[in-house]
C-alpha atoms as a PDB file:
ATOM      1  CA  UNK A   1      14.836 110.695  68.348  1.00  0.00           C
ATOM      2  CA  UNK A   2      17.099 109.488  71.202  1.00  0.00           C
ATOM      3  CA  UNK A   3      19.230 106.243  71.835  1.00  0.00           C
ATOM      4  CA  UNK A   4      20.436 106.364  74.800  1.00  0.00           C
ATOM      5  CA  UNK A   5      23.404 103.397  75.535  1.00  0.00           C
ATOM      6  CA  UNK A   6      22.410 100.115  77.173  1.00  0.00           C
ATOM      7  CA  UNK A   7      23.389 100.612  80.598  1.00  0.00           C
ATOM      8  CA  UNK A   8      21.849  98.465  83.807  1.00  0.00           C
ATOM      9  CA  UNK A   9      20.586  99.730  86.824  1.00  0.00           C
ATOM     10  CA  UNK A  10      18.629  97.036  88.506  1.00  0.00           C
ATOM     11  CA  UNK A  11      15.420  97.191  90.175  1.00  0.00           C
ATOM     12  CA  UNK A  12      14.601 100.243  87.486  1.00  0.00           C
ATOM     13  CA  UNK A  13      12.322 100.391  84.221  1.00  0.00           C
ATOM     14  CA  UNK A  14      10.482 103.048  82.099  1.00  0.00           C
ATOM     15  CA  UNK A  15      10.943 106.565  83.006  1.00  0.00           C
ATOM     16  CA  UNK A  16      13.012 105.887  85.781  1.00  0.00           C
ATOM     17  CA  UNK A  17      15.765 103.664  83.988  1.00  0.00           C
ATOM     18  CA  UNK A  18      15.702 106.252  80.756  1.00  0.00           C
ATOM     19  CA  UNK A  19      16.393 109.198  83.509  1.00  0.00           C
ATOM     20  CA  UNK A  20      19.207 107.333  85.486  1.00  0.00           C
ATOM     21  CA  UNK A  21      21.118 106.360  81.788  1.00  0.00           C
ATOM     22  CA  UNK A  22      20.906 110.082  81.130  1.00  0.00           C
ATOM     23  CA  UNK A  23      22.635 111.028  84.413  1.00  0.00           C
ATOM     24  CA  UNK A  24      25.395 108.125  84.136  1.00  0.00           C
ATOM     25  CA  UNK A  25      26.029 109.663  80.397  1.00  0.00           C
ATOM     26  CA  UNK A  26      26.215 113.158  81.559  1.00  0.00           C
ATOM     27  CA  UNK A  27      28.649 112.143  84.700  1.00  0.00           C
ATOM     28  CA  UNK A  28      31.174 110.289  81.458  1.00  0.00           C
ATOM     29  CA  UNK A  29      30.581 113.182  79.607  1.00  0.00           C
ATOM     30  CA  UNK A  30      31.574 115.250  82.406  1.00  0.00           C
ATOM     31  CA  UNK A  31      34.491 112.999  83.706  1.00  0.00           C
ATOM     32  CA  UNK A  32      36.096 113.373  79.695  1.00  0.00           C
ATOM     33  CA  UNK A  33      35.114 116.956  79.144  1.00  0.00           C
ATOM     34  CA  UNK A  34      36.502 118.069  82.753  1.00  0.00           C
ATOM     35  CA  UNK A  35      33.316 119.919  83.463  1.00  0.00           C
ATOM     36  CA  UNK A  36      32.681 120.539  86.810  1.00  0.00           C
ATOM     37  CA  UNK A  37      28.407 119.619  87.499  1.00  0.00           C
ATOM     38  CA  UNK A  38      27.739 120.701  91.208  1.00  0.00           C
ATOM     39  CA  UNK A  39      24.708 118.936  93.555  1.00  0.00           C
ATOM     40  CA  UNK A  40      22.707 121.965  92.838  1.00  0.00           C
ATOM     41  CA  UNK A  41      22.540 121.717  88.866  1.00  0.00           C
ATOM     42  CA  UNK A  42      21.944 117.801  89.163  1.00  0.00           C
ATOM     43  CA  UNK A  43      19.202 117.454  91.217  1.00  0.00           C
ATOM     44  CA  UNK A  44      17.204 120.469  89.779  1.00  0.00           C
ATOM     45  CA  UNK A  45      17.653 118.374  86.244  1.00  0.00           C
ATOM     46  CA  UNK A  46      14.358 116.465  85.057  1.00  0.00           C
ATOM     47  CA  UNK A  47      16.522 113.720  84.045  1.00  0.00           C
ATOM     48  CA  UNK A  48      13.017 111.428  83.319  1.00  0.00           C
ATOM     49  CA  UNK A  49      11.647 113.786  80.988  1.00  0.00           C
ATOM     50  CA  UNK A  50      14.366 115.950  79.364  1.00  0.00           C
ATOM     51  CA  UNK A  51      16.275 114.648  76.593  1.00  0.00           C
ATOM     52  CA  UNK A  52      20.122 114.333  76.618  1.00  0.00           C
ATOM     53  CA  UNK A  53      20.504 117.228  73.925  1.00  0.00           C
ATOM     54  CA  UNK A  54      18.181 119.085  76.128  1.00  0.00           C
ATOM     55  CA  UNK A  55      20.041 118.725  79.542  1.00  0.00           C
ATOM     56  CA  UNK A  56      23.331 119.282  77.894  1.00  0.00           C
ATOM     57  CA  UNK A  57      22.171 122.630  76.256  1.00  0.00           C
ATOM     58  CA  UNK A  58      21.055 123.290  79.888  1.00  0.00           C
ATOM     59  CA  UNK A  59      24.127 122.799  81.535  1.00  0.00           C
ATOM     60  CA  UNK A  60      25.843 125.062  78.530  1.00  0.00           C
ATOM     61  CA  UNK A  61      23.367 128.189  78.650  1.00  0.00           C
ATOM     62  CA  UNK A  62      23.284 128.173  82.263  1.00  0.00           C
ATOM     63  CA  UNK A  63      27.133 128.514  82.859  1.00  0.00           C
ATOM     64  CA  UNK A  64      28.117 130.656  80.024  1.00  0.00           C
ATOM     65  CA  UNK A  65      25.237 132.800  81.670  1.00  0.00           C
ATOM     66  CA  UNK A  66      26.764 132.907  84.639  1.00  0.00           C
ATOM     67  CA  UNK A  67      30.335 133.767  83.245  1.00  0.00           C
ATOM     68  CA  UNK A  68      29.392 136.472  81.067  1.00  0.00           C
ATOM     69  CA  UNK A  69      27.452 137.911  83.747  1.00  0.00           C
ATOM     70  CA  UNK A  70      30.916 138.245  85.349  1.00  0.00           C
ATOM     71  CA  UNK A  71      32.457 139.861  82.387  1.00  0.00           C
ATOM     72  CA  UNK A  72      33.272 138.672  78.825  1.00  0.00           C
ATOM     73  CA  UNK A  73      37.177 137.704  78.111  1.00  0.00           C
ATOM     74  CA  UNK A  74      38.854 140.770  76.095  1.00  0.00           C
ATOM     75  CA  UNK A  75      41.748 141.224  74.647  1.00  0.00           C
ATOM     76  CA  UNK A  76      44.319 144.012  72.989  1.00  0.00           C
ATOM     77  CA  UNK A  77      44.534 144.345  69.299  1.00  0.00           C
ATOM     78  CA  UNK A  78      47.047 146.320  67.086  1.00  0.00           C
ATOM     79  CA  UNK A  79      45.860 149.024  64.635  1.00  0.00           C
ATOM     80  CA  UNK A  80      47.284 151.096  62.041  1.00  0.00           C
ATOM     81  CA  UNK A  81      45.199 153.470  60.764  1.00  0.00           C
ATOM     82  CA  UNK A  82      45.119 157.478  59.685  1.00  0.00           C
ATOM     83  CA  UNK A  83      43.887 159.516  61.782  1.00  0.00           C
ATOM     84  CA  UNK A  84      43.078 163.477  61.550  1.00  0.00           C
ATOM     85  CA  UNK A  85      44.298 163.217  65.935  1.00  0.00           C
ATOM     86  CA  UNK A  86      47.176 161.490  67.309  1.00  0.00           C
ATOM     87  CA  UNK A  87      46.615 158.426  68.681  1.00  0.00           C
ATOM     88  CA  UNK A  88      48.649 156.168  70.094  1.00  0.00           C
ATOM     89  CA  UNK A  89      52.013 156.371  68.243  1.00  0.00           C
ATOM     90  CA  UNK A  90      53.185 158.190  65.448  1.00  0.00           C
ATOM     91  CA  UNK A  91      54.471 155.764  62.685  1.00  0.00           C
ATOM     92  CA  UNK A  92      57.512 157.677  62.002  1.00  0.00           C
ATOM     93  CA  UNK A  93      58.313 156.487  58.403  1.00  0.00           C
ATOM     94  CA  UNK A  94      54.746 155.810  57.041  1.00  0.00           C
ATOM     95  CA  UNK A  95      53.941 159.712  58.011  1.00  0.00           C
ATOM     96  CA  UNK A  96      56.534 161.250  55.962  1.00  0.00           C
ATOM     97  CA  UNK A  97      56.530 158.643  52.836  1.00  0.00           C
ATOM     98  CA  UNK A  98      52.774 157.682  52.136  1.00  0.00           C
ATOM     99  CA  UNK A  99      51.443 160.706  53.752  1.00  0.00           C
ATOM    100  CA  UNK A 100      53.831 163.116  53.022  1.00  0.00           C
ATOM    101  CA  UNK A 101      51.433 165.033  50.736  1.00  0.00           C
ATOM    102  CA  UNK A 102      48.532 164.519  53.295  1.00  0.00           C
ATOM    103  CA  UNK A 103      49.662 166.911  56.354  1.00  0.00           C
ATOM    104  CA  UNK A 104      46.028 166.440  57.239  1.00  0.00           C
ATOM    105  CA  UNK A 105      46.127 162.820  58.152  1.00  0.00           C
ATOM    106  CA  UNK A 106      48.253 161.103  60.873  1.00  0.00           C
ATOM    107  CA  UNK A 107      49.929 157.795  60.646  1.00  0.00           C
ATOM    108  CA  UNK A 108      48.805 156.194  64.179  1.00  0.00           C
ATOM    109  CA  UNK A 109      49.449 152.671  65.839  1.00  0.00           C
ATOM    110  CA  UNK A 110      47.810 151.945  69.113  1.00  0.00           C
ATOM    111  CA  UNK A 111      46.209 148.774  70.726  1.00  0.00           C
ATOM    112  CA  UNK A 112      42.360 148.443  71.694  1.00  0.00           C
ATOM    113  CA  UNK A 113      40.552 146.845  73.579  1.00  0.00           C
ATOM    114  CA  UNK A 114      38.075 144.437  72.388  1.00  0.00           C
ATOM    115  CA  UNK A 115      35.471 141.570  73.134  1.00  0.00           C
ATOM    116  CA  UNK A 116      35.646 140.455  69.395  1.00  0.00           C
ATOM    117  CA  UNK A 117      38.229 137.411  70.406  1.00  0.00           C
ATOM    118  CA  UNK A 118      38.449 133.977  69.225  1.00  0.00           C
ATOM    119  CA  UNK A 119      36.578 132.499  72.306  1.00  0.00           C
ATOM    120  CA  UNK A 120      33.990 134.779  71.975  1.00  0.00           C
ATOM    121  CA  UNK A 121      33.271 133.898  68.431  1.00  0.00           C
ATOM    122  CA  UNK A 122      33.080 130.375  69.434  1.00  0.00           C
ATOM    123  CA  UNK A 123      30.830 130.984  72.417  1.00  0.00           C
ATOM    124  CA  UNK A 124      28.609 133.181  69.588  1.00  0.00           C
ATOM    125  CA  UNK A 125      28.460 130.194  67.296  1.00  0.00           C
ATOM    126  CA  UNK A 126      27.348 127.832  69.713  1.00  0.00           C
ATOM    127  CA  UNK A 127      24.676 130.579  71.025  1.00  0.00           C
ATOM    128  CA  UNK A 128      23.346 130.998  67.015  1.00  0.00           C
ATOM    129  CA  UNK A 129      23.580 127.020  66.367  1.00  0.00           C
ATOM    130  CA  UNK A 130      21.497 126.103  69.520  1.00  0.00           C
ATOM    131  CA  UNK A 131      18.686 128.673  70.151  1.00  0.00           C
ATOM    132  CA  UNK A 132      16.165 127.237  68.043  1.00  0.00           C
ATOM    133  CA  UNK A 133      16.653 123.731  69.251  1.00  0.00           C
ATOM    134  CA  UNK A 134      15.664 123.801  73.311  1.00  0.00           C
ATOM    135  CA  UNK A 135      12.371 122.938  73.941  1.00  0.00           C
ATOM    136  CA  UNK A 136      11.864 123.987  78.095  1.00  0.00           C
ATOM    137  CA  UNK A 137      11.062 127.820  78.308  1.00  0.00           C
ATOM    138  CA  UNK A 138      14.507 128.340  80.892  1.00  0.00           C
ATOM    139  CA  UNK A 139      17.014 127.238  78.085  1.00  0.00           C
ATOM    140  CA  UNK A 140      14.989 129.256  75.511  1.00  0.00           C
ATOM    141  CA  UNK A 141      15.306 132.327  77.651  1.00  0.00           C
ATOM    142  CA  UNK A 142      18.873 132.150  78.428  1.00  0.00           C
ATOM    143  CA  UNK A 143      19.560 131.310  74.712  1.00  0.00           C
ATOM    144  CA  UNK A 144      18.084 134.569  73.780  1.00  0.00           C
ATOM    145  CA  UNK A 145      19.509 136.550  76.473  1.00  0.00           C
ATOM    146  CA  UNK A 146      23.357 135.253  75.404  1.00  0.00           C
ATOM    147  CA  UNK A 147      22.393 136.030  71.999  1.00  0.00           C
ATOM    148  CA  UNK A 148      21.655 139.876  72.811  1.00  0.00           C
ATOM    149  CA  UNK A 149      24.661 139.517  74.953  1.00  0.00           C
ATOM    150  CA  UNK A 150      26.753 138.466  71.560  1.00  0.00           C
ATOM    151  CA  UNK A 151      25.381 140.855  69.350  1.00  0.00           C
ATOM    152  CA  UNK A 152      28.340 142.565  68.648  1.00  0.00           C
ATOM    153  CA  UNK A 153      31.220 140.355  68.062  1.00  0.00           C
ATOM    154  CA  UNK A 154      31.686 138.654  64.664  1.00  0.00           C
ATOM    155  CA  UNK A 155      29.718 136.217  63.089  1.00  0.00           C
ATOM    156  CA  UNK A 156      32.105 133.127  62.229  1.00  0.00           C
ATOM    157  CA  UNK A 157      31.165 130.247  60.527  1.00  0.00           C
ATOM    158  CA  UNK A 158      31.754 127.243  62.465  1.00  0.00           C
ATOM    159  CA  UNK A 159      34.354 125.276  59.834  1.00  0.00           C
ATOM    160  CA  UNK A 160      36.588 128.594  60.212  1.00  0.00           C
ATOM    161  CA  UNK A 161      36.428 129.302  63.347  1.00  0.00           C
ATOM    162  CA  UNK A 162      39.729 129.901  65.180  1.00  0.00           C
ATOM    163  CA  UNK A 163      40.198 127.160  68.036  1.00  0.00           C
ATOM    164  CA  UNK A 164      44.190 127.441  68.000  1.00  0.00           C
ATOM    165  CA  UNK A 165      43.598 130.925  68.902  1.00  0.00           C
ATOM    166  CA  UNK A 166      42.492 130.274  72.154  1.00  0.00           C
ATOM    167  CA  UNK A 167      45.148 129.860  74.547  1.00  0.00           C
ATOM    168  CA  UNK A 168      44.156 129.255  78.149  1.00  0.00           C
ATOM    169  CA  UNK A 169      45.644 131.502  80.799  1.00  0.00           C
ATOM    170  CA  UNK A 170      44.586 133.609  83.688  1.00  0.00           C
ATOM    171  CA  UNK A 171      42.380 135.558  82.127  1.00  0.00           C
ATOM    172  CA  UNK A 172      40.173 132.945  80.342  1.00  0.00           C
ATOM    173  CA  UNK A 173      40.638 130.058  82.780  1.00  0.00           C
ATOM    174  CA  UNK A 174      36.979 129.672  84.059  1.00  0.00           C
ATOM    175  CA  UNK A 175      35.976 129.406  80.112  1.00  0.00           C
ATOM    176  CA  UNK A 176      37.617 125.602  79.688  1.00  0.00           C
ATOM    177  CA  UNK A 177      34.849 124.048  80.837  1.00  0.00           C
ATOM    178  CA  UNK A 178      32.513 126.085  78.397  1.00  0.00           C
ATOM    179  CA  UNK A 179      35.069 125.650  75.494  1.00  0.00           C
ATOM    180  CA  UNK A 180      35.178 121.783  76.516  1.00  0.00           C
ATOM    181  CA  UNK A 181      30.994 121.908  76.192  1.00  0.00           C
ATOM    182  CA  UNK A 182      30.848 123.911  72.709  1.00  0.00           C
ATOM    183  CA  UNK A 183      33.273 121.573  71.260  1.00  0.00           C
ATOM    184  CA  UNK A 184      31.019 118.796  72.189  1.00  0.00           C
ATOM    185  CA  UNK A 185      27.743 121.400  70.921  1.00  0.00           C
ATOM    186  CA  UNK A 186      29.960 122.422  67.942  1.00  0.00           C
ATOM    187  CA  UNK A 187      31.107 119.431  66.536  1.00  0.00           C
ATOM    188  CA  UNK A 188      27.765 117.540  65.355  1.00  0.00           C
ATOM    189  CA  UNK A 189      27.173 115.571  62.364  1.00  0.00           C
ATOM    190  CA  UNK A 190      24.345 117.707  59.836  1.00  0.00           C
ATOM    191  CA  UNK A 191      22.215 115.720  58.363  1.00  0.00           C
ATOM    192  CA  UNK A 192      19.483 117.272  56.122  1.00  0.00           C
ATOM    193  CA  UNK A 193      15.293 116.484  55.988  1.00  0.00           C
ATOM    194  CA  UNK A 194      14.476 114.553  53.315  1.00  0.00           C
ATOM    195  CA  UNK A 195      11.649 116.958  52.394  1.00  0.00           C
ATOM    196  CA  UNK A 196      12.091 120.931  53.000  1.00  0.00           C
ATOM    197  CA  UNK A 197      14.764 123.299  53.478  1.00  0.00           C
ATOM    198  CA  UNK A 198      15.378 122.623  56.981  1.00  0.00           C
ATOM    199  CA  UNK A 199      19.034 121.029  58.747  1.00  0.00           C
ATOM    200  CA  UNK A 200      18.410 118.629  61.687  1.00  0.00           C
ATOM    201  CA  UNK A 201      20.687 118.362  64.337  1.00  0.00           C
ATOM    202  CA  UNK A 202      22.217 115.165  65.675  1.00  0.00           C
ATOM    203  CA  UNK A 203      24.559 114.518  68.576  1.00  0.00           C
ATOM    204  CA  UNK A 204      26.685 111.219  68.328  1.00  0.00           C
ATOM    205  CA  UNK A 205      28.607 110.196  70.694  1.00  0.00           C
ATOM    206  CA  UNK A 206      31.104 106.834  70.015  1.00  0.00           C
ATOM    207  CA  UNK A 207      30.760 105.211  72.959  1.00  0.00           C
ATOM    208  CA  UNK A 208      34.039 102.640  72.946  1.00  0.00           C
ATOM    209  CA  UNK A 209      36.008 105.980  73.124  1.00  0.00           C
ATOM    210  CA  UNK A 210      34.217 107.945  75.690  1.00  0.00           C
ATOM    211  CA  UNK A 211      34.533 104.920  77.574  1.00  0.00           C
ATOM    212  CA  UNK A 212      38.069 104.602  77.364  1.00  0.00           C
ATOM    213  CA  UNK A 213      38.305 108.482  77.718  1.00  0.00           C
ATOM    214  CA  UNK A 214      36.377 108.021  81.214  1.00  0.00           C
ATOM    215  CA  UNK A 215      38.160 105.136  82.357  1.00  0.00           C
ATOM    216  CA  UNK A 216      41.385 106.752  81.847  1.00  0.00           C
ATOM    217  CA  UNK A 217      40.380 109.864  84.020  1.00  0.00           C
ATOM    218  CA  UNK A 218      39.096 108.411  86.602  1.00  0.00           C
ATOM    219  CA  UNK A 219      42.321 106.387  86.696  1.00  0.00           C
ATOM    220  CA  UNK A 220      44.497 109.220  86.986  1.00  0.00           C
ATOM    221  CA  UNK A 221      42.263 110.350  89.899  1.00  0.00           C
ATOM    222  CA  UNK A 222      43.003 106.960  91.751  1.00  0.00           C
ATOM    223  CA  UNK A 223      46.494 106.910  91.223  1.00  0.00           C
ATOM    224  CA  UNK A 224      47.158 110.661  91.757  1.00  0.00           C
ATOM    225  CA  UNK A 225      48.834 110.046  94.665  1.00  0.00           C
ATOM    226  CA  UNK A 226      51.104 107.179  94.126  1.00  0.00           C
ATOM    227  CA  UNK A 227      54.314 106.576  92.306  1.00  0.00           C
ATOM    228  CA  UNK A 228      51.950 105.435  89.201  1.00  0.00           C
ATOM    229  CA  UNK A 229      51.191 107.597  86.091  1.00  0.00           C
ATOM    230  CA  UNK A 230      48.573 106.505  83.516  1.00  0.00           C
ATOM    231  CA  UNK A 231      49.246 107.251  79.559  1.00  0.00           C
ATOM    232  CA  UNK A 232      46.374 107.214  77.058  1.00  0.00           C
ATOM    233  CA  UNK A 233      47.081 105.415  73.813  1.00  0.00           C
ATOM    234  CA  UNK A 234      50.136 104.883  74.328  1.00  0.00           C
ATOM    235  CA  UNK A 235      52.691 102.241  74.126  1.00  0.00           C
ATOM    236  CA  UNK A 236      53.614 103.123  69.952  1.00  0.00           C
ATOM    237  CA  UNK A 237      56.052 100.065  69.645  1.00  0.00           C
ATOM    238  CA  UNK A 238      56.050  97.453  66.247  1.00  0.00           C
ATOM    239  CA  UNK A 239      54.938  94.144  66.585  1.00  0.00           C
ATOM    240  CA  UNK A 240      57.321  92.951  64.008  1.00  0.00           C
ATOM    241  CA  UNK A 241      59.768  93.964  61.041  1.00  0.00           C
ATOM    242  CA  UNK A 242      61.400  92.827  58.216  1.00  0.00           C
ATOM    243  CA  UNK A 243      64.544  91.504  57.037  1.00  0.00           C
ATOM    244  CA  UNK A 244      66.023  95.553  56.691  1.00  0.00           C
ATOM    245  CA  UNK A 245      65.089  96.331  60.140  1.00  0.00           C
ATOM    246  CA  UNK A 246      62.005  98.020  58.595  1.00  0.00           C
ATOM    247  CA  UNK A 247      59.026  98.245  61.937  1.00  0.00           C
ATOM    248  CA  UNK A 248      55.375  96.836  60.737  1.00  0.00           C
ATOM    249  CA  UNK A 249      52.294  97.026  62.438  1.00  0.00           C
ATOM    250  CA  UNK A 250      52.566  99.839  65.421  1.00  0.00           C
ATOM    251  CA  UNK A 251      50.588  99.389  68.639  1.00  0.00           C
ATOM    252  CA  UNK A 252      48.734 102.012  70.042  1.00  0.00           C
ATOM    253  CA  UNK A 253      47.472 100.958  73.502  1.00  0.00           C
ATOM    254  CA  UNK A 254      44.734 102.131  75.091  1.00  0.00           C
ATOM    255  CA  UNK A 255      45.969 102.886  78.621  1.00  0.00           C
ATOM    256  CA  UNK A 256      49.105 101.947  79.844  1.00  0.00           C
ATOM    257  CA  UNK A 257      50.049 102.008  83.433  1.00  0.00           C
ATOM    258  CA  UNK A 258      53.551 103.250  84.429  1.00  0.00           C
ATOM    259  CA  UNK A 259      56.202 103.446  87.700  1.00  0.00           C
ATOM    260  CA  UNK A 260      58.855 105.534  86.047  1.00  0.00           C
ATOM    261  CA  UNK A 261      59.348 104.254  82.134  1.00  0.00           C
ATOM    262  CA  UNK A 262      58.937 100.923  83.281  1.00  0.00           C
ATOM    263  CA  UNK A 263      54.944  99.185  81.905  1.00  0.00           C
ATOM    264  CA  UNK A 264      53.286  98.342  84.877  1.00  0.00           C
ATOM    265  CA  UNK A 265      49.823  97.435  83.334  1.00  0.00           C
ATOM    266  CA  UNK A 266      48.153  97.473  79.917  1.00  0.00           C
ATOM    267  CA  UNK A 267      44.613  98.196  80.028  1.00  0.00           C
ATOM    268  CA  UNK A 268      42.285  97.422  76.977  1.00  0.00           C
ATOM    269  CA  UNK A 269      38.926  99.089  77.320  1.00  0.00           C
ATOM    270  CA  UNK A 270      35.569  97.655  75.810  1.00  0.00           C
ATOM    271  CA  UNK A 271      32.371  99.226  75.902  1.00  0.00           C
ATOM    272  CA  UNK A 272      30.364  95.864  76.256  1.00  0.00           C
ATOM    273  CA  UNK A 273      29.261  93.669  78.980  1.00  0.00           C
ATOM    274  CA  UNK A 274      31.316  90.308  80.276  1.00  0.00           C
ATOM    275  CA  UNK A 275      28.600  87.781  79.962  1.00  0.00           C
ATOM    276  CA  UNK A 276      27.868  86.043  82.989  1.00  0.00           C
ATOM    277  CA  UNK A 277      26.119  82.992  81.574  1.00  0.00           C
ATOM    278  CA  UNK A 278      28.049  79.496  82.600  1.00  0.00           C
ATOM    279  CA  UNK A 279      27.733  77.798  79.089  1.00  0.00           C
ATOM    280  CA  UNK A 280      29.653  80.716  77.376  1.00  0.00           C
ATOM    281  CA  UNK A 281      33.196  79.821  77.850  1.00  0.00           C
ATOM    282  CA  UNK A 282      34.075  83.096  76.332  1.00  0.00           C
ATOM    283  CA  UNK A 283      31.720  85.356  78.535  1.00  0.00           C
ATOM    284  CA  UNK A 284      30.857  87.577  75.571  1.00  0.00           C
ATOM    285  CA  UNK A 285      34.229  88.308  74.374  1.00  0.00           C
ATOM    286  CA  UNK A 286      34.659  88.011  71.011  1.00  0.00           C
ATOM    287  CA  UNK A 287      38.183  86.906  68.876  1.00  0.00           C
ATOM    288  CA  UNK A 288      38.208  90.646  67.449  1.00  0.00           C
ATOM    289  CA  UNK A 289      38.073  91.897  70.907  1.00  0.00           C
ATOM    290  CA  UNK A 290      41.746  89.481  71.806  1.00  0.00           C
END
């Protein structure tokens, strides 16, 4: 089952309309993920027919394809182990304490070199959580290929898997927009069949805060070359206090506009339409949106 937001696009019903809400989504999505969606991957998209879990675990296979086709990140890890060969470094004190009745065994540290990292687990538990789900024949087949490609690195469950361990740098750069995507993929609400053994999968998305999240971003983009900085829920001040000084009642606005530390502009963002109907003083907005 899909529902997809209510967004207008005039002149447009049925297939059409469903296919061009889909591609406004994805384009938020993308905005507030930082993905990067070229021409190419858009148009060859079937945006009418395709559901939105469907394109997104398109855009996901395809580009962690294409990035472990270029090499999966490694990094070095730290051993300590006997060995009957030297390898690495002799660990001085553990040689002639533990093994000093063990001539036969040496006490080596060295480094490796290893795929098994933190990202890659992550990448693997997206892979495992998603390849029974696509229903086109492309995303099954790259599904399957990335999950020969992860056969060897560590199964993880996804509550303990180890997203403080990533740490962006030079190395892993070209994998934020993939980490961004299996957050999103990731981070889905389980819900179980009423009848059977089998989970379903859902994928929610709370639309007043991607829609601030978007706004925002795009904001920044307009102003990047001004004197102007935008803050996201910001602002953190009391509204009033008590007799003992003591601050009640923080603000946390949702986008504040600033030249310097001096407030420019408070934005408030709503995901809902301004009614354009004459008899509605209001226009739609409602006292809990003041």
């Amino acid at each position: 089952m899909e529902i997809l937001p209510k967004i207008d696009f005039p002149g447009e019903d049925g297939a059409e309309m469903t296919g061009s809400i889909r591609r406004r989504l994805v384009h938020m999505l993308a905005v507030a993920l930082d993905l990067k969606i070229d021409a190419g991957q858009v148009t060859t998209l079937d945006w009418q027919r395709e559901t939105l879990l469907e394109i997104l675990i398109g855009l996901f296979s395809e580009k962690l394809v294409d990035s472990v086709r270029q090499g999966m990140p490694r990094r070095y890890v730290e051993h300590a182990n006997d060995l009957p060969l030297l390898r690495g470094q002799l660990d001085v004190m553990r040689q002639f304490t533990i093994l000093a009745a063990k001539p036969s065994r040496l006490a080596c540290r060295y480094d490796s070199l290893t795929a098994d990292t933190a990202l890659n687990r992550i990448m693997k538990a997206a892979v495992a959580r998603l390849v029974r789900i696509p229903r086109t024949a492309d995303n099954q087949r790259r599904l399957r290929e990335l999950a020969f490609a992860y056969a060897d690195i560590a199964d993880v469950p996804r509550s303990v898997l180890r997203w403080d361990e990533v740490v962006p740098d030079r190395t892993n750069g070209r994998w934020r927009e993939l980490l961004n995507l299996a957050r999103l993929l990731l981070g889905e609400r389980f819900q179980t069949t009423s009848a059977g053994c089998s989970d379903g999968f859902s994928l929610l998305f709370e639309m007043n805060t991607l829609f601030e999240e978007y706004v925002a971003r795009m904001l920044k983009r307009v102003l990047v070359d001004t004197d102007l900085r935008v803050v996201s829920q910001g602002g953190r001040l009391y509204c009033l206090e008590t007799e003992d000084r003591r601050a009640l009642f923080q603000t946390r606005l949702d986008i504040l506009v600033k030249r310097g530390d001096e407030v420019v502009q408070i934005i408030d963002t709503k995901w809902k339409r301004i009614a354009a109907r004459m008899e509605d003083a209001k226009q739609g907005v409602s006292q809990g949106d003041v």
